[in-house]
N, C-alpha and C. Protein backbone atom coordinates (compact mmCIF):
# COMPACT_ATOMS: atom_id res chain seq x y z
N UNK A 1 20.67 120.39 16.51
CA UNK A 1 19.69 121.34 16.04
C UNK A 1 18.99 120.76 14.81
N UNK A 2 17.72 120.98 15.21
CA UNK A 2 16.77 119.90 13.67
C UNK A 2 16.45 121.11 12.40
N UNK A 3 16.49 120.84 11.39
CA UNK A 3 17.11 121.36 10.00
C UNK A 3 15.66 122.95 9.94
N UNK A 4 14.37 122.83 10.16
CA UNK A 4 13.79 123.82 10.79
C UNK A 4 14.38 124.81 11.73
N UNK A 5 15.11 124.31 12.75
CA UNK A 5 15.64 125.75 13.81
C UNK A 5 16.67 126.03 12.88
N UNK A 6 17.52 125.22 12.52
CA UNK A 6 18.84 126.18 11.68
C UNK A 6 18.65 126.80 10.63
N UNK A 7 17.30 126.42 9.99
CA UNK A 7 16.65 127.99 8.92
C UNK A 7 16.63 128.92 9.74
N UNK A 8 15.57 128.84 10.78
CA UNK A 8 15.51 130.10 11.66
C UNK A 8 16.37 131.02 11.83
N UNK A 9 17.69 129.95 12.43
CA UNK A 9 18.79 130.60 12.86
C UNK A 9 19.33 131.38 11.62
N UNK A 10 19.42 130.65 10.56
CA UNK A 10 20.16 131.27 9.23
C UNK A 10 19.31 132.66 8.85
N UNK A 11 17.90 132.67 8.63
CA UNK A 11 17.36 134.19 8.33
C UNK A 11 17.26 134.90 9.42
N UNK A 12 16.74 134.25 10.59
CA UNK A 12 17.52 135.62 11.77
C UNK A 12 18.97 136.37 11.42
N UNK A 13 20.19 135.68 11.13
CA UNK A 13 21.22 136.09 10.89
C UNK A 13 21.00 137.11 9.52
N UNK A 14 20.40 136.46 8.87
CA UNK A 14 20.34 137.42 7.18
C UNK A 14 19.52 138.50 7.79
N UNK A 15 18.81 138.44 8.56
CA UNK A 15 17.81 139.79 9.13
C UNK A 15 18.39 140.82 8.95
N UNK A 16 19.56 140.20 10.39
CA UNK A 16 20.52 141.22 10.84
C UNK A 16 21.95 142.06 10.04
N UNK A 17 22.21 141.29 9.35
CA UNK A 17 22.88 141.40 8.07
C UNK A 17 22.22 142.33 7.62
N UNK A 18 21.44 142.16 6.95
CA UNK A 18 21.05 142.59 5.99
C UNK A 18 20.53 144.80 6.55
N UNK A 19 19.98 144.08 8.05
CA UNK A 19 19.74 145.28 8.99
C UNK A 19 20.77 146.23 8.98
N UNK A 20 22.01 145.54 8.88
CA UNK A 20 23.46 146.54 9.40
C UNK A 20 23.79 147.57 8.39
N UNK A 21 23.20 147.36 6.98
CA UNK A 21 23.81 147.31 5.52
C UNK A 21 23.79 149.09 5.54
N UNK A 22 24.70 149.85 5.10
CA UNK A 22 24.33 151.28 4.60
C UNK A 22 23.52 151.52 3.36
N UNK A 23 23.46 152.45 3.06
CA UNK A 23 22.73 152.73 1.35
C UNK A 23 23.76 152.27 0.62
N UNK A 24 24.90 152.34 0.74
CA UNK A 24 26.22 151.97 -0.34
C UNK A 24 27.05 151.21 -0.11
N UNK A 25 26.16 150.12 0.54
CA UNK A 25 27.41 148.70 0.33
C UNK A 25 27.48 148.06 -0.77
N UNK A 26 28.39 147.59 -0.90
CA UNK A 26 28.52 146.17 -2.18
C UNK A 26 28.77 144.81 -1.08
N UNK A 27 28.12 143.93 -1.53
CA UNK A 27 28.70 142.47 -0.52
C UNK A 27 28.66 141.48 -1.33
N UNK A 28 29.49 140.75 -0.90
CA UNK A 28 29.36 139.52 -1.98
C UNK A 28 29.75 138.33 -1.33
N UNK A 29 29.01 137.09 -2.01
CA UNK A 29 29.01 135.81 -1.15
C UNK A 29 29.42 135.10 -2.34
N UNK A 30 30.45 134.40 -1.94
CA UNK A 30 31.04 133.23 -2.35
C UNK A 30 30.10 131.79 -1.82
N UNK A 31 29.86 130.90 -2.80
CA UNK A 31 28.89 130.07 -1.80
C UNK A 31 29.47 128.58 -3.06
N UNK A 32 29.27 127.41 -1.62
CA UNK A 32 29.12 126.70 -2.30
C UNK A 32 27.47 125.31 -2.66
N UNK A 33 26.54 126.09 -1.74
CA UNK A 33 25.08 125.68 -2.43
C UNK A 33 24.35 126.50 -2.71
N UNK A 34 23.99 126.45 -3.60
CA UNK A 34 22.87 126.82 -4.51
C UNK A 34 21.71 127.25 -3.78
N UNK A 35 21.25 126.19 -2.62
CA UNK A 35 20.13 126.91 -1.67
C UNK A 35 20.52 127.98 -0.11
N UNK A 36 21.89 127.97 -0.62
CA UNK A 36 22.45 128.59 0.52
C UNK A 36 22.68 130.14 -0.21
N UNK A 37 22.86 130.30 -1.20
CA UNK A 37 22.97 131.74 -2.20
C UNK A 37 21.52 131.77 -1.96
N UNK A 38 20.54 131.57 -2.88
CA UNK A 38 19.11 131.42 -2.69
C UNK A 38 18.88 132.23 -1.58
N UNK A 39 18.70 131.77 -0.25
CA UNK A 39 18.35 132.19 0.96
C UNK A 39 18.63 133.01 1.18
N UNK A 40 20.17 133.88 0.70
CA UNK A 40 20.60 134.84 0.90
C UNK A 40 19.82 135.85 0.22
N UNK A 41 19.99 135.90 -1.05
CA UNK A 41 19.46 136.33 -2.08
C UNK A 41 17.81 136.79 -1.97
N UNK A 42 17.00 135.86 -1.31
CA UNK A 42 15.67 136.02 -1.08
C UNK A 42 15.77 136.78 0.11
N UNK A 43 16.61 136.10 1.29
CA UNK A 43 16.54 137.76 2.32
C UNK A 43 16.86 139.34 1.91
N UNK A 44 18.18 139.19 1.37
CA UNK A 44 18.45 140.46 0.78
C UNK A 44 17.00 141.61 -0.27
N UNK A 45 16.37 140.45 -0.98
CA UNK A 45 15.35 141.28 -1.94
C UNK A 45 14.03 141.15 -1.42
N UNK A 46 14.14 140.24 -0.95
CA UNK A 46 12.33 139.95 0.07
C UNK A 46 12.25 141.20 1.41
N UNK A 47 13.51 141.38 2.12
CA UNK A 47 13.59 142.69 2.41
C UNK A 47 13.45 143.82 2.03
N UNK A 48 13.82 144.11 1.05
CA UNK A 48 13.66 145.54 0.46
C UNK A 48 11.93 145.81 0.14
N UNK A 49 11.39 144.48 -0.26
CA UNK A 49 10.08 144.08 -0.91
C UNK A 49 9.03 144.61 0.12
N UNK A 50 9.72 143.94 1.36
CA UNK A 50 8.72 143.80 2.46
C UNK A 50 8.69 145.37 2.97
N UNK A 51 9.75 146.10 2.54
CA UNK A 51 10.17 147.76 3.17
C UNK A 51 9.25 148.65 2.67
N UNK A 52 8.89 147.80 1.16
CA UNK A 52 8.47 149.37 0.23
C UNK A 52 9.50 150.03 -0.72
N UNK A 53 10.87 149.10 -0.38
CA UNK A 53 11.91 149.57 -1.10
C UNK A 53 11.97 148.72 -2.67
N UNK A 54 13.14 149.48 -3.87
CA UNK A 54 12.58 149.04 -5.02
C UNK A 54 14.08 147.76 -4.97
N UNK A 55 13.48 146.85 -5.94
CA UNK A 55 14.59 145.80 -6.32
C UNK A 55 14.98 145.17 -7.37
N UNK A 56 16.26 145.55 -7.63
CA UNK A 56 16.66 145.14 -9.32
C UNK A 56 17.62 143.24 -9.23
N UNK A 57 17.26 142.49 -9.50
CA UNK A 57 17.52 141.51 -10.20
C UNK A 57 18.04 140.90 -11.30
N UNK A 58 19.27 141.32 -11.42
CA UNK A 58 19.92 140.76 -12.48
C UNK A 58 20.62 139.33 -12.72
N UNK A 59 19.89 138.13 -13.47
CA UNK A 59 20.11 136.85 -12.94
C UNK A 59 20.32 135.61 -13.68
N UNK A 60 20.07 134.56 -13.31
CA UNK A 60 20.17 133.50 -14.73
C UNK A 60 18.27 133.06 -14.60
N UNK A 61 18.00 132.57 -15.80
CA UNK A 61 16.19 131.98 -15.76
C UNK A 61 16.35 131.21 -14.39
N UNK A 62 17.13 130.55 -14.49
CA UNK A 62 16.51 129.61 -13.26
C UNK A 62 16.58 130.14 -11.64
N UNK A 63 17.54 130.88 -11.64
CA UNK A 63 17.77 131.66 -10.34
C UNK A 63 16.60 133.00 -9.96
N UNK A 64 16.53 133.38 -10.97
CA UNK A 64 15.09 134.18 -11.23
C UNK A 64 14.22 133.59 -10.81
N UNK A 65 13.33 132.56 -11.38
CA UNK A 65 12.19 132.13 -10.96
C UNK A 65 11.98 131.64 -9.85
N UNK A 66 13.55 130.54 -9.22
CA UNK A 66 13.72 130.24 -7.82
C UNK A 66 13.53 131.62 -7.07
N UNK A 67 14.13 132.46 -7.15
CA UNK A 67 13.58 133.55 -6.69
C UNK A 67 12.30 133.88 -5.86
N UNK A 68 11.69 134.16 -7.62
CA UNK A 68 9.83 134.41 -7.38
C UNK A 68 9.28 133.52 -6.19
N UNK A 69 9.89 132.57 -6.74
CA UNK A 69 9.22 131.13 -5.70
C UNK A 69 9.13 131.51 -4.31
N UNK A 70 10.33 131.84 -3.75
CA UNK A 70 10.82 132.09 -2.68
C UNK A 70 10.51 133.35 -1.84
N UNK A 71 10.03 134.30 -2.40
CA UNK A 71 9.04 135.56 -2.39
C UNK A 71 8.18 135.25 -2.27
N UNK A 72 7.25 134.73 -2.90
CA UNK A 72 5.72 134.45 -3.09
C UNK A 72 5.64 133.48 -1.92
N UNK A 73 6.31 132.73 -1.46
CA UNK A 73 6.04 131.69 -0.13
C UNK A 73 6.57 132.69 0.96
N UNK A 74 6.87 133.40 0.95
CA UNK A 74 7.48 134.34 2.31
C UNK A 74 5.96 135.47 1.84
N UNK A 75 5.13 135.92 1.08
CA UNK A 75 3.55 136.16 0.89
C UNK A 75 3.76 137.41 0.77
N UNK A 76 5.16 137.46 -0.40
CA UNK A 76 4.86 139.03 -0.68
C UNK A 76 4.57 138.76 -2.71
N UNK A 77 4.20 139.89 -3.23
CA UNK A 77 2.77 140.26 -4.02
C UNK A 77 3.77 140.47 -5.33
N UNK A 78 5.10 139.53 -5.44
CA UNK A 78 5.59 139.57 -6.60
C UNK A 78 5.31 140.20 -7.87
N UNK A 79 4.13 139.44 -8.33
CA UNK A 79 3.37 140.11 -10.01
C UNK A 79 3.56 141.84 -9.87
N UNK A 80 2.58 142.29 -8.75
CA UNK A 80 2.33 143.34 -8.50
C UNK A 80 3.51 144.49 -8.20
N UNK A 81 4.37 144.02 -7.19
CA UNK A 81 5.55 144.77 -7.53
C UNK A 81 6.59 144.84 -8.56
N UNK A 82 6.36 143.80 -9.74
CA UNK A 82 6.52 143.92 -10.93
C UNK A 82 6.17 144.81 -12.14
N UNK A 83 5.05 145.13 -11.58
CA UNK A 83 4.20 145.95 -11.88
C UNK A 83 3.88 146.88 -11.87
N UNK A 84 4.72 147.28 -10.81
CA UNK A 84 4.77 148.39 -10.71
C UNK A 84 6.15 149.18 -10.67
N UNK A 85 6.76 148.19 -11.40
CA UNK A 85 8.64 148.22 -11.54
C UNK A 85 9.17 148.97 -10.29
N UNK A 86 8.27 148.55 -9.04
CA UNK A 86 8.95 148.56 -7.43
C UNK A 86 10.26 147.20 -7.87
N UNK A 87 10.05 145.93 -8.45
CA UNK A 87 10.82 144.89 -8.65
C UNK A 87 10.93 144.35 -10.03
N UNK A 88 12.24 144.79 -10.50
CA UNK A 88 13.10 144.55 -11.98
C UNK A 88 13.51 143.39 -11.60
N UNK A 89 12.94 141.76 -12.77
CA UNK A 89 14.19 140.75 -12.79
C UNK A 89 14.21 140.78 -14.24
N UNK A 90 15.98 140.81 -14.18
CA UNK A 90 16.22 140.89 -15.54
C UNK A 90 17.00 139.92 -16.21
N UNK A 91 17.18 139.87 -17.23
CA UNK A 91 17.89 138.44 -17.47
C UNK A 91 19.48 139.09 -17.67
N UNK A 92 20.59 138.07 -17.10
CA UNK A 92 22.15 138.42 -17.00
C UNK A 92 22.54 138.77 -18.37
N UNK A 93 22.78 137.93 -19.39
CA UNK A 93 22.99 137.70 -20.55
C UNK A 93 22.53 139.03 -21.39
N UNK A 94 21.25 139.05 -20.98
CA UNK A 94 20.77 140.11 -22.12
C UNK A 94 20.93 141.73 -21.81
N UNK A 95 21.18 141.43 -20.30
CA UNK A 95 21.83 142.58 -19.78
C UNK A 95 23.26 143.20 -20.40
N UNK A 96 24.15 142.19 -20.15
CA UNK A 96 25.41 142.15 -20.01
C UNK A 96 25.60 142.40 -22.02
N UNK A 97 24.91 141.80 -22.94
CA UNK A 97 25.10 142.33 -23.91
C UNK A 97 24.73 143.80 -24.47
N UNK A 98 23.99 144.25 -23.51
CA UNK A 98 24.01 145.99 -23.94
C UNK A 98 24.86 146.59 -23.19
N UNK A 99 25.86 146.15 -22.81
CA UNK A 99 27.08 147.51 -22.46
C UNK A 99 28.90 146.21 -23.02
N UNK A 100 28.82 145.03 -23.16
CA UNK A 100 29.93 144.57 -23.17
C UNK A 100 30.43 144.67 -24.49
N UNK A 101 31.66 145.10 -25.48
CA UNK A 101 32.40 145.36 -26.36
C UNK A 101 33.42 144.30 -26.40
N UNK A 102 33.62 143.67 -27.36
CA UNK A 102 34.80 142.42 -27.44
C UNK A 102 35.30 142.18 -25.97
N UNK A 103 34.45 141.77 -25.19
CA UNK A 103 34.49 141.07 -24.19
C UNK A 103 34.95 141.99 -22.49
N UNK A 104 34.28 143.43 -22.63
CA UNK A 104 34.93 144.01 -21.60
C UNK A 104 34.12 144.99 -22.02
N UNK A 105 33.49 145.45 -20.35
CA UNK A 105 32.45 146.42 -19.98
C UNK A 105 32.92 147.87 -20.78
N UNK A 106 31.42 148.41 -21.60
CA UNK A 106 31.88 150.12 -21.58
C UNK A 106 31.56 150.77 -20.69
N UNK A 107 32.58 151.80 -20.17
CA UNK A 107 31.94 152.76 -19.26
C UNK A 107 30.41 153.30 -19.17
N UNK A 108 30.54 153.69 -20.16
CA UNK A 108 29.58 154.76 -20.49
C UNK A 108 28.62 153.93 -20.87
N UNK A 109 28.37 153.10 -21.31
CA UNK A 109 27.10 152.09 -21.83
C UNK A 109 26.88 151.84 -20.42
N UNK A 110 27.60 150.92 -19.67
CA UNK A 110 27.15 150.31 -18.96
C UNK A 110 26.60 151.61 -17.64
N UNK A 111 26.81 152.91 -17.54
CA UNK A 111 25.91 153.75 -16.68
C UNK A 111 24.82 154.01 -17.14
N UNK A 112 24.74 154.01 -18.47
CA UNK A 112 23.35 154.27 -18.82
C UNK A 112 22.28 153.29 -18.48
N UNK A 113 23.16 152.03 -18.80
CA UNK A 113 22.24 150.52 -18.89
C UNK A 113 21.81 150.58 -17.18
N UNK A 114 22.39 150.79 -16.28
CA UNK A 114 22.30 150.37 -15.00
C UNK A 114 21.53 151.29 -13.95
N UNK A 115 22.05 153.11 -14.89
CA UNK A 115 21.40 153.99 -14.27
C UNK A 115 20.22 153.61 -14.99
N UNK A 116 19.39 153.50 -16.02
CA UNK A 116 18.16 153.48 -16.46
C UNK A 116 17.42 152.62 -15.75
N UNK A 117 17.64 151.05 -15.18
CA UNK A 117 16.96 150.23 -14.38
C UNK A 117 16.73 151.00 -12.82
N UNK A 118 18.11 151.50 -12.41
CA UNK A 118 18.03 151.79 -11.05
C UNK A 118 17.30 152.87 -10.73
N UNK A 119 16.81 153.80 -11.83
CA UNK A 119 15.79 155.15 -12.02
C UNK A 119 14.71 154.19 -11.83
N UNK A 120 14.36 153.16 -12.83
CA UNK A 120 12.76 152.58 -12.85
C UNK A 120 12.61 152.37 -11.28
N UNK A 121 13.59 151.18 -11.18
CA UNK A 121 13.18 150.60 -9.43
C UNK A 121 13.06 151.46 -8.41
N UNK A 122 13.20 152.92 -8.28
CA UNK A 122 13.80 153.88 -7.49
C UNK A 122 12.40 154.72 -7.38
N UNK A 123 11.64 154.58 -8.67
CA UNK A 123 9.97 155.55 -9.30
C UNK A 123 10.17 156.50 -8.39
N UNK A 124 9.44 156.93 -7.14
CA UNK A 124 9.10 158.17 -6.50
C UNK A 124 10.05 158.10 -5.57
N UNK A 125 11.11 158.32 -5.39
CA UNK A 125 12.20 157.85 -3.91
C UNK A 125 12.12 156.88 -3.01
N UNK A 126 11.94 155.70 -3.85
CA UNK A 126 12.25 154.55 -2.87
C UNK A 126 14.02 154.04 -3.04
N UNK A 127 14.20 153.49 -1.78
CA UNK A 127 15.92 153.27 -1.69
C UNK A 127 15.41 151.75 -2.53
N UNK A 128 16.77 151.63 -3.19
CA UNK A 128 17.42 150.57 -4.02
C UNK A 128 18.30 149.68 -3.58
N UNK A 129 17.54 148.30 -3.57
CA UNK A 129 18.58 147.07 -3.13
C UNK A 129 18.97 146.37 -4.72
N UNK A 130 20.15 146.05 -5.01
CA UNK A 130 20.31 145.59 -6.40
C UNK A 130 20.96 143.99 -6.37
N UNK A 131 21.01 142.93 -7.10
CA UNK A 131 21.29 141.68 -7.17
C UNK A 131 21.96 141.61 -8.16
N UNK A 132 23.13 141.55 -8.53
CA UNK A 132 23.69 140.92 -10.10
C UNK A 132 24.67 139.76 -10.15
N UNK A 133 24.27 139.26 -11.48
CA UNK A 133 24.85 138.06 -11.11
C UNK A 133 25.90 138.02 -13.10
N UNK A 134 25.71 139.29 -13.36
CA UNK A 134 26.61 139.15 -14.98
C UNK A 134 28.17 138.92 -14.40
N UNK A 135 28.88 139.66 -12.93
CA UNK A 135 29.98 139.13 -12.52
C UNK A 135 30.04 137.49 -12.80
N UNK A 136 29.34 136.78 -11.93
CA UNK A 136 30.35 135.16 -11.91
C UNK A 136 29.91 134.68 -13.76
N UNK A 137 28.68 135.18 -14.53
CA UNK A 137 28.72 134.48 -15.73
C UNK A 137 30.05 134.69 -16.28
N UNK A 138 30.27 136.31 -16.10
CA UNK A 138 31.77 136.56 -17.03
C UNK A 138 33.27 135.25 -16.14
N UNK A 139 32.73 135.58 -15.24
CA UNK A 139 34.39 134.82 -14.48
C UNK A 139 34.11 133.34 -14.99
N UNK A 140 33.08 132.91 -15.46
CA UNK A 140 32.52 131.39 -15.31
C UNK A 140 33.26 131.09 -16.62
N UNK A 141 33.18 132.05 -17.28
CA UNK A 141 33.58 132.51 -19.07
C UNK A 141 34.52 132.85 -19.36
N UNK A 142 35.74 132.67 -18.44
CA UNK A 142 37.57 133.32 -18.11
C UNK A 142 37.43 134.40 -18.36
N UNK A 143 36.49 135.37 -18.48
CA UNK A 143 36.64 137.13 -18.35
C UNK A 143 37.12 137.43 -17.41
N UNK A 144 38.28 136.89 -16.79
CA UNK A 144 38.80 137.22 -14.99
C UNK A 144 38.89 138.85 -15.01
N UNK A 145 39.63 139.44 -15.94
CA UNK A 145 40.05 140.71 -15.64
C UNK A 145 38.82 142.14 -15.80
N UNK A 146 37.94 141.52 -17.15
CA UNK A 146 37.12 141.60 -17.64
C UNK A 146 35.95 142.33 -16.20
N UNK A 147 35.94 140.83 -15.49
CA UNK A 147 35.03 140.91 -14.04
C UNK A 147 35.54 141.96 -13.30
N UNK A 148 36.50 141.69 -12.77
CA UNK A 148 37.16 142.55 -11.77
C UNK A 148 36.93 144.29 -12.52
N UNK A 149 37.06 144.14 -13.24
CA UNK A 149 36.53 145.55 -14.00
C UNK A 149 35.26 146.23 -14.31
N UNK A 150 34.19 144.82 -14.24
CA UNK A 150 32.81 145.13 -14.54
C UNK A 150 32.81 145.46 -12.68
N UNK A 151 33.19 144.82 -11.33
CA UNK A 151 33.03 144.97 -10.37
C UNK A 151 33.55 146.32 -9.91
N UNK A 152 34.31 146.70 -10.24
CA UNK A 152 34.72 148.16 -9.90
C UNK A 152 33.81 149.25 -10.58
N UNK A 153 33.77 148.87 -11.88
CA UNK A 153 32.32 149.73 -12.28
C UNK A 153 30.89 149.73 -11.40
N UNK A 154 30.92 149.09 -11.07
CA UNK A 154 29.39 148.54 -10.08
C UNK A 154 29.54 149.43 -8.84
N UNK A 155 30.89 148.79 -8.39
CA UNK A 155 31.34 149.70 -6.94
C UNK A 155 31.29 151.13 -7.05
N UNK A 156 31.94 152.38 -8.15
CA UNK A 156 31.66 153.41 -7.77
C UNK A 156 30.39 153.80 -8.64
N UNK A 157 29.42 153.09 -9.16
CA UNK A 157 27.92 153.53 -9.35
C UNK A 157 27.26 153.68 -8.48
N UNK A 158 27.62 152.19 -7.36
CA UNK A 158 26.48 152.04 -6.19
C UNK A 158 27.08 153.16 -5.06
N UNK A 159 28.78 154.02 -5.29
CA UNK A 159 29.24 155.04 -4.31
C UNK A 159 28.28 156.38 -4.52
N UNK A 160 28.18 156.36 -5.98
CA UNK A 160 27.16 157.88 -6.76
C UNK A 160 25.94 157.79 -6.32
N UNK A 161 25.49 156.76 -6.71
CA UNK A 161 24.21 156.81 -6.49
C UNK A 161 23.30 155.88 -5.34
N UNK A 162 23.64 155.80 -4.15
CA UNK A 162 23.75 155.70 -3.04
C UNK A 162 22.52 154.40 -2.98
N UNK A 163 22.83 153.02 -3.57
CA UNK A 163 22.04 151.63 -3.22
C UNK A 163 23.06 150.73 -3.09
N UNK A 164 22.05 149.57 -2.27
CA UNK A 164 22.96 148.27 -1.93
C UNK A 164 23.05 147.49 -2.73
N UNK A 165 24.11 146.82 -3.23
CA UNK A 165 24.60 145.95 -3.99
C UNK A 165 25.31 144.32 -3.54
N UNK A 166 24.51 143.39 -4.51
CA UNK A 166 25.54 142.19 -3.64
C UNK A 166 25.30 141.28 -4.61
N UNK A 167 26.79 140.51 -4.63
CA UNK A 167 27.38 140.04 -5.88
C UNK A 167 27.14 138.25 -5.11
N UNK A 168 27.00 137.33 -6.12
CA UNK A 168 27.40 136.09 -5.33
C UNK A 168 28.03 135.46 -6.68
N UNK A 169 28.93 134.67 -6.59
CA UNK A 169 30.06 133.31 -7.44
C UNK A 169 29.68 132.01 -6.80
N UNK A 170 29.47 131.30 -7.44
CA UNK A 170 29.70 129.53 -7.09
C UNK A 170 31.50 129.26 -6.89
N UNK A 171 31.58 128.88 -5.62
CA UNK A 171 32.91 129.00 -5.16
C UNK A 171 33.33 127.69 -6.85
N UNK A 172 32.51 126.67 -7.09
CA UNK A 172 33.41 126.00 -8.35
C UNK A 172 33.79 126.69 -9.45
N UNK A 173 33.13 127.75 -9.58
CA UNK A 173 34.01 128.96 -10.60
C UNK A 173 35.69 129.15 -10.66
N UNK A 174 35.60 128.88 -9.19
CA UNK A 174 37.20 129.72 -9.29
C UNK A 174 37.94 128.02 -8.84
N UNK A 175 38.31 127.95 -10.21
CA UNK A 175 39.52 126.87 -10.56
C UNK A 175 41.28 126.42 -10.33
N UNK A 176 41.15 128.03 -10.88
CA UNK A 176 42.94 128.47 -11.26
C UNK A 176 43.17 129.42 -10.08
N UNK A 177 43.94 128.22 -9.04
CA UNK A 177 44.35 129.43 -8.05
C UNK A 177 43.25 130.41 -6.99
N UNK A 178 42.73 129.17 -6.60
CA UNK A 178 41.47 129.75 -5.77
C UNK A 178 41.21 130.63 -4.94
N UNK A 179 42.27 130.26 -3.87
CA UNK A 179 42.34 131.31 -3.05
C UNK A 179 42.35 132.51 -3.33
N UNK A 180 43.51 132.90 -4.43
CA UNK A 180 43.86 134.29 -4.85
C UNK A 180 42.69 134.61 -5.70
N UNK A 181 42.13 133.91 -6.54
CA UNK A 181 41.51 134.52 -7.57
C UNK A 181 39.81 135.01 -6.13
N UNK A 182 39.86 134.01 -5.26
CA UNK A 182 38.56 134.31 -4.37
C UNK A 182 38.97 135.69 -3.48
N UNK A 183 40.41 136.41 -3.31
CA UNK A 183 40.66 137.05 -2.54
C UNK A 183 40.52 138.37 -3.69
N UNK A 184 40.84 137.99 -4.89
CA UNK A 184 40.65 139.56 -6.38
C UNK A 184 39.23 139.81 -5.43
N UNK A 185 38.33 138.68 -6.10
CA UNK A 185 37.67 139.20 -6.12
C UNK A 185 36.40 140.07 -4.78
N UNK A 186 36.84 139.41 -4.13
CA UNK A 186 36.53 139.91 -2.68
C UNK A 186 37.07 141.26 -2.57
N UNK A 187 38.19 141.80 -2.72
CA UNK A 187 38.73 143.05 -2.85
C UNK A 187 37.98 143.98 -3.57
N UNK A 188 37.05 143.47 -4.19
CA UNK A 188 36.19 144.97 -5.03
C UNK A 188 35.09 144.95 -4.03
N UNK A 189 35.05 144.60 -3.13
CA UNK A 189 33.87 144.64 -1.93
C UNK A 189 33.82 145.28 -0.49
N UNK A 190 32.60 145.77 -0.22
CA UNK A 190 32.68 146.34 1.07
C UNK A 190 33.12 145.72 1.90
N UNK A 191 32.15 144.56 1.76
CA UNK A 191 31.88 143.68 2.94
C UNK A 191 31.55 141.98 2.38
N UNK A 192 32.17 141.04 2.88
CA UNK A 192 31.82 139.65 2.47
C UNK A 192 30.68 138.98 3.08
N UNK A 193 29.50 138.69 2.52
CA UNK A 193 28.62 137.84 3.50
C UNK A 193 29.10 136.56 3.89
N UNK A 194 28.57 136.20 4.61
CA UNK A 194 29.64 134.46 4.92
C UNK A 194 28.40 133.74 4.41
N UNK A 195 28.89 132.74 4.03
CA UNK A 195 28.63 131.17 3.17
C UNK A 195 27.49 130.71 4.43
C-alpha cells in the first residue's frame, strides 16, 4: 500500500471513530509519532469544525499551530472560527497555572477555569469537542499522581456537562514501569484510540 492510500485508510478510520463517539466520552491515545497524534487530533477537531460544533484546544505552541496548519489545508476557516470562539486554542501551561496549587489540581478552580472556556466554545448550543494536553505536560514533569487526578477531574466534568474529550501522552513519557504506569493511565478513560 503506497503512503497516500494508507492516509486514506488512516482518516477513513478516524471518520469512523470519531463517528461512534457519544457526547461524553473521554479517549485517549498513547502515541509514539508526533504525526500520528497530529492526524488524530486534526480529525477529532477538524470534525467538530466541519459540524458547526465548538472546539477547545488546550496545547503546547507548537502542537497548536501544527494544528492550524492542518485545518486550514483540510479548507476549513480557522481565523474565523476563532472568532467567533466556535474554536478556543489555548496555551497548556498558562492554562494549567490558573487552577494548579503546589503542584496538584484545585477542584473548584479548575471547574471554573474549564467550565468558563467550555461556555465560550458552546455560544448558542453548539456540542463541544475538547483537546487537552496539561495531562502528559504534568506526567512529563513526574506529577504522576498529580495527573491521574487532574484526569479524573476532566472525566466527571465531561460526565456533567455532556462533551467529548481526548487526552494524548508521547508513549516516551512513561519511563518508570511502562506498562503499568500506561495502564493508570488508560483507566481514567472511556475508550483508548489506537496508535
Amino acid at each position: 500500500m503506497h503512503s497516500s492510500e494508507a492516509k486514506i485508510v488512516n482518516e477513513n478510520l478516524s471518520h469512523a471513530f470519531w463517528a461512534e463517539m457519544s457526547a461524553c466520552e473521554h479517549f485517549v491515545q498513547i502515541y509514539e509519532a508526533d504525526g500520528v497524534f497530529m492526524d488524530t487530533l486534526a480529525g477529532f477537531i477538524g470534525g467538530a469544525l466541519s459540524q458547526g460544533d465548538g472546539a477547545v484546544v488546550i496545547a503546547t505552541p507548537g502542537h497548536r499551530q501544527e494544528l492550524d496548519r492542518r485545518l486550514t489545508i483540510m479548507g476549513l476557516h480557522v481565523d474565523r472560527a476563532k472568532s467567533a470562539d466556535q474554536f478556543l486554542s489555548l496555551d497548556a501551561e498558562e492554562t494549567l497555572a490558573k487552577f494548579m496549587i503546589d503542584g496538584w489540581p484545585d477542584e473548584d478552580k479548575f471547574a471554573d477555569v474549564v467550565r468558563n472556556i467550555l461556555q465560550r466554545a458552546a455560544g448558542d448550543g453548539r456540542k463541544v469537542r475538547a483537546f487537552g494536553e496539561m495531562v502528559a505536560l504534568m506526567w512529563a514533569h513526574g506529577y504522576h499522581a498529580a495527573t491521574v487526578r487532574l484526569e479524573h477531574l476532566w472525566h466527571h466534568l465531561c460526565q456533567r456537562e455532556s462533551f467529548a474529550l481526548f487526552c494524548a501522552y508521547p508513549k516516551s513519557g512513561f519511563t518508570e514501569n511502562p506498562s503499568e504506569s500506561i495502564a493508570r493511565v488508560c483507566a481514567e478513560h472511556s475508550r483508548v484510540f489506537p496508535t
